[in-house]
N, C-alpha and C. Protein backbone atom coordinates (compact mmCIF):
# COMPACT_ATOMS: atom_id res chain seq x y z
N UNK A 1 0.84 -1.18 0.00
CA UNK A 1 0.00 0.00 0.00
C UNK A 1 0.89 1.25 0.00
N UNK A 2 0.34 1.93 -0.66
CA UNK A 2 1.39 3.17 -0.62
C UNK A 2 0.77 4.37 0.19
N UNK A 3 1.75 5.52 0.54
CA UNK A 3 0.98 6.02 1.38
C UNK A 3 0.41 7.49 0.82
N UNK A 4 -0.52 8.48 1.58
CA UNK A 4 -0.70 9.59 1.41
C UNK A 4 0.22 10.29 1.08
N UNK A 5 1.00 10.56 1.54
CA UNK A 5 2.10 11.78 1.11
C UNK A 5 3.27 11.11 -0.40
N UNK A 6 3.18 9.99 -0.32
CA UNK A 6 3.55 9.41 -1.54
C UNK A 6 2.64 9.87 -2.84
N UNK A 7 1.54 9.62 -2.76
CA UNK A 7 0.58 9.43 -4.06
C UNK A 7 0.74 10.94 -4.12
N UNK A 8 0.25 12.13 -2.67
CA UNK A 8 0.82 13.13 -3.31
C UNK A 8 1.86 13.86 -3.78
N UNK A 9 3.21 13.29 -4.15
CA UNK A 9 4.14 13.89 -4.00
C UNK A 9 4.19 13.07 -5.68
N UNK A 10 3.80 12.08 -5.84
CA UNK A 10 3.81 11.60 -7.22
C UNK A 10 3.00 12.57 -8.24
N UNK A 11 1.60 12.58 -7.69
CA UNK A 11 0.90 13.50 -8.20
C UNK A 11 1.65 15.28 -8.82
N UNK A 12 2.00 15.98 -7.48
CA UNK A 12 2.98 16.79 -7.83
C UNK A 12 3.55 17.15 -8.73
N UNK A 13 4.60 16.06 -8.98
CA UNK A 13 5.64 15.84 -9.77
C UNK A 13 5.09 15.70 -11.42
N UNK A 14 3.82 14.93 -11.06
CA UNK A 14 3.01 14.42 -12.24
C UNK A 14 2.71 15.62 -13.45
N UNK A 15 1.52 16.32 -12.50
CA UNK A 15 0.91 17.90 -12.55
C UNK A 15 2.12 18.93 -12.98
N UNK A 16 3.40 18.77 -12.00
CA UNK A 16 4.52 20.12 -12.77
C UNK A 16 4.94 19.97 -14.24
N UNK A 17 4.90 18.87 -14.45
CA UNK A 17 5.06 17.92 -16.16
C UNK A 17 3.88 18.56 -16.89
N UNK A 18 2.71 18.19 -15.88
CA UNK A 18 1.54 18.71 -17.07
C UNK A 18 1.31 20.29 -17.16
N UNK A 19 1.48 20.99 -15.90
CA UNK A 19 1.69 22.37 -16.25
C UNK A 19 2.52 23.40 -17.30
N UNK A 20 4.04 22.59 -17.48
CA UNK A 20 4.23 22.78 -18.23
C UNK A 20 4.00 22.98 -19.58
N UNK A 21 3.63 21.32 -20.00
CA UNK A 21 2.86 21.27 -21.41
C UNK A 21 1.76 21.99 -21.71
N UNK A 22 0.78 22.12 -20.69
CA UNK A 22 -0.24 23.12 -20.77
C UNK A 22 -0.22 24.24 -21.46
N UNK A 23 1.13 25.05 -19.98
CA UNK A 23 1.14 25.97 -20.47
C UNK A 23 1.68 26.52 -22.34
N UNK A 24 2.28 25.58 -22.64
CA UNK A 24 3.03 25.75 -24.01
C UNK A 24 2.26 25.14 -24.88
N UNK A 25 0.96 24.60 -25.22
CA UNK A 25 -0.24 24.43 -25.95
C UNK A 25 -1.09 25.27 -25.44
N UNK A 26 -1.18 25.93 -24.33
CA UNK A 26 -2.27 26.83 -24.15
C UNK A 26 -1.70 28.25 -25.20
N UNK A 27 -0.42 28.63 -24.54
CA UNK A 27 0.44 29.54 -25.55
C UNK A 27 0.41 29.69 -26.75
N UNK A 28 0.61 28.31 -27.53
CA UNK A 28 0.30 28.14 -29.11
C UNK A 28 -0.87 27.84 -30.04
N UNK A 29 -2.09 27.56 -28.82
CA UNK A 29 -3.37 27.61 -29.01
C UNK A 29 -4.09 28.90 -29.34
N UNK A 30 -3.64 29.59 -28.18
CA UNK A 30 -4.40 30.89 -27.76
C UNK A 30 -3.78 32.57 -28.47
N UNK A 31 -2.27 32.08 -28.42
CA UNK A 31 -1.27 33.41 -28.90
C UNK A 31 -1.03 34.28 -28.06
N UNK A 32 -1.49 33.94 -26.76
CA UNK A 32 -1.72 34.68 -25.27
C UNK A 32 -0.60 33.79 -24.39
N UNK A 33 0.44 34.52 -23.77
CA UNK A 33 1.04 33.93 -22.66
C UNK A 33 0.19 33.96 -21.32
N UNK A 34 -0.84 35.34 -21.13
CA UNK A 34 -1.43 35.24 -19.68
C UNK A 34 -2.73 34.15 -20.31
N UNK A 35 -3.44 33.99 -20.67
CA UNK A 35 -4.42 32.97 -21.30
C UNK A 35 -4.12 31.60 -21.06
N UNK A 36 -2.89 31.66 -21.69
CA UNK A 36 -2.48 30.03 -21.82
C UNK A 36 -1.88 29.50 -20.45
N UNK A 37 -1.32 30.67 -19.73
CA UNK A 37 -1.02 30.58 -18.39
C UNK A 37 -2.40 29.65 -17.54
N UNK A 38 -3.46 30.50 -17.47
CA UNK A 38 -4.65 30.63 -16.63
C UNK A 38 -4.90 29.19 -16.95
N UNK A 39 -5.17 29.08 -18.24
CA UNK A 39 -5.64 27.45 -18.90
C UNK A 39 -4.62 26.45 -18.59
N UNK A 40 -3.43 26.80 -18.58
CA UNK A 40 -2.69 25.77 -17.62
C UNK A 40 -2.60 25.43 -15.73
N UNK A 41 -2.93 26.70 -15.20
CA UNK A 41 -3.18 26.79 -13.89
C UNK A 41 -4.19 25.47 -13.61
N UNK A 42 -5.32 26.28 -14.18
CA UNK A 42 -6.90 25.95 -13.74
C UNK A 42 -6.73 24.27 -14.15
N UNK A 43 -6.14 24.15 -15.32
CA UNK A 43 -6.35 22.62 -15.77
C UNK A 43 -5.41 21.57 -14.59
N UNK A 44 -4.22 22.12 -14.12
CA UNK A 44 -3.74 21.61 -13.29
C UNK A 44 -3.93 21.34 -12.01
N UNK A 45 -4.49 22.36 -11.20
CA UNK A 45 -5.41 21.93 -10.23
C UNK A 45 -6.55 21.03 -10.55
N UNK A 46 -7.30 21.18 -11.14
CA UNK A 46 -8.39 19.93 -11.60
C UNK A 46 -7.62 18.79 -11.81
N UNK A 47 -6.49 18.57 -12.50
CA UNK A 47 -5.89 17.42 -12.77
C UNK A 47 -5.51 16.67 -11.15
N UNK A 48 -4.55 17.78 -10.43
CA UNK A 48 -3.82 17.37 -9.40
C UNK A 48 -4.81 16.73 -8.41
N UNK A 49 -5.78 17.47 -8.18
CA UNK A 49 -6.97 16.80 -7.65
C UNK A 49 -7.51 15.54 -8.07
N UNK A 50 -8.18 15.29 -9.14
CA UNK A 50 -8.17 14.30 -9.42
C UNK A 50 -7.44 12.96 -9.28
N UNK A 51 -6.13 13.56 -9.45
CA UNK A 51 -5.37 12.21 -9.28
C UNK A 51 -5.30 11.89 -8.51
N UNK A 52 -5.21 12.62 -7.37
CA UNK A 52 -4.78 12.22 -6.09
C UNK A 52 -6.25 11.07 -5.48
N UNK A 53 -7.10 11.79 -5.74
CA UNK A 53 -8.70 10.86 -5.45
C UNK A 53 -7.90 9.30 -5.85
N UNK A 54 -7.95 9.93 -7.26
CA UNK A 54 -7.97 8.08 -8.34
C UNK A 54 -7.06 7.57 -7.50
N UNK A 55 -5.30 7.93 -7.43
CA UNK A 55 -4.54 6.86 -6.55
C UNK A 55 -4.91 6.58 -5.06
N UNK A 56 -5.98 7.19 -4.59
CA UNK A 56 -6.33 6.76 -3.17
C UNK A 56 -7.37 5.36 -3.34
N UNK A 57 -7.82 6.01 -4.46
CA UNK A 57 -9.07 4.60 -4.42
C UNK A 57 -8.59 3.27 -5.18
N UNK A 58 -7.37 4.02 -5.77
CA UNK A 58 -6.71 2.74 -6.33
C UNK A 58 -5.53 1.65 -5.37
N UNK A 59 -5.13 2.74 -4.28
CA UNK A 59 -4.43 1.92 -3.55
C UNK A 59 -5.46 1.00 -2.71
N UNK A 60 -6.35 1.08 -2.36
CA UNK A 60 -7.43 0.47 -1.95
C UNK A 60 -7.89 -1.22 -2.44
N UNK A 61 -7.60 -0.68 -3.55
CA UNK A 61 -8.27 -1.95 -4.72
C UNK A 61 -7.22 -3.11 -4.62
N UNK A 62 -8.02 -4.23 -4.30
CA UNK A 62 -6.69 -5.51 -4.27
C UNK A 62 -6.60 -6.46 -5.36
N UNK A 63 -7.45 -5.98 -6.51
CA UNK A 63 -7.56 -6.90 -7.76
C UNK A 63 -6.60 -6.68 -8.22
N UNK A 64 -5.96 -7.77 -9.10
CA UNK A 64 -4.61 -7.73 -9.75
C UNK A 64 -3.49 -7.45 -9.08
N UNK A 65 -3.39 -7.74 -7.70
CA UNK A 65 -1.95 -7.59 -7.09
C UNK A 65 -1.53 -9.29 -6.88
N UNK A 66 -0.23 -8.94 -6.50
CA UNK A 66 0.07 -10.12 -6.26
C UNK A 66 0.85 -10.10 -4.95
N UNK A 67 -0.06 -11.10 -3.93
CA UNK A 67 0.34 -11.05 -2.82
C UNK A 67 1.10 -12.61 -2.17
N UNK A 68 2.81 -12.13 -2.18
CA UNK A 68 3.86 -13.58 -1.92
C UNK A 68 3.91 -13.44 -0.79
């Protein structure tokens, strides 16, 4: 089982990856650096959130592990 501060610190790490990209398709989407900014913010919190839910309910789940 992994723990809370793990899944979030994965998450984190996850989200600074996707902020990035965001922001540099929001940029080349929009032609706006503050635009593409905002659309990378906002999308990243929704993301970071999310994930963190999914790996909680996934550490939970005991299908497909393998327990020696």
């Amino acid at each position: 089982m992994e723990t809370r501060r793990r899944s979030i610190l994965k998450a984190m790490i996850w989200n600074a990856i996707g902020l990035a990209v965001m922001a540099l398709v929001g940029v080349v989407a929009t032609g706006s650096l503050e635009t593409g900014g905002k659309m990378a913010v906002i999308n990243t919190g929704i993301g970071l959130t999310l994930y963190v839910i999914y790996e909680r309910v996934w550490s939970k789940v005991r299908w497909g592990r393998l327990h020696v």
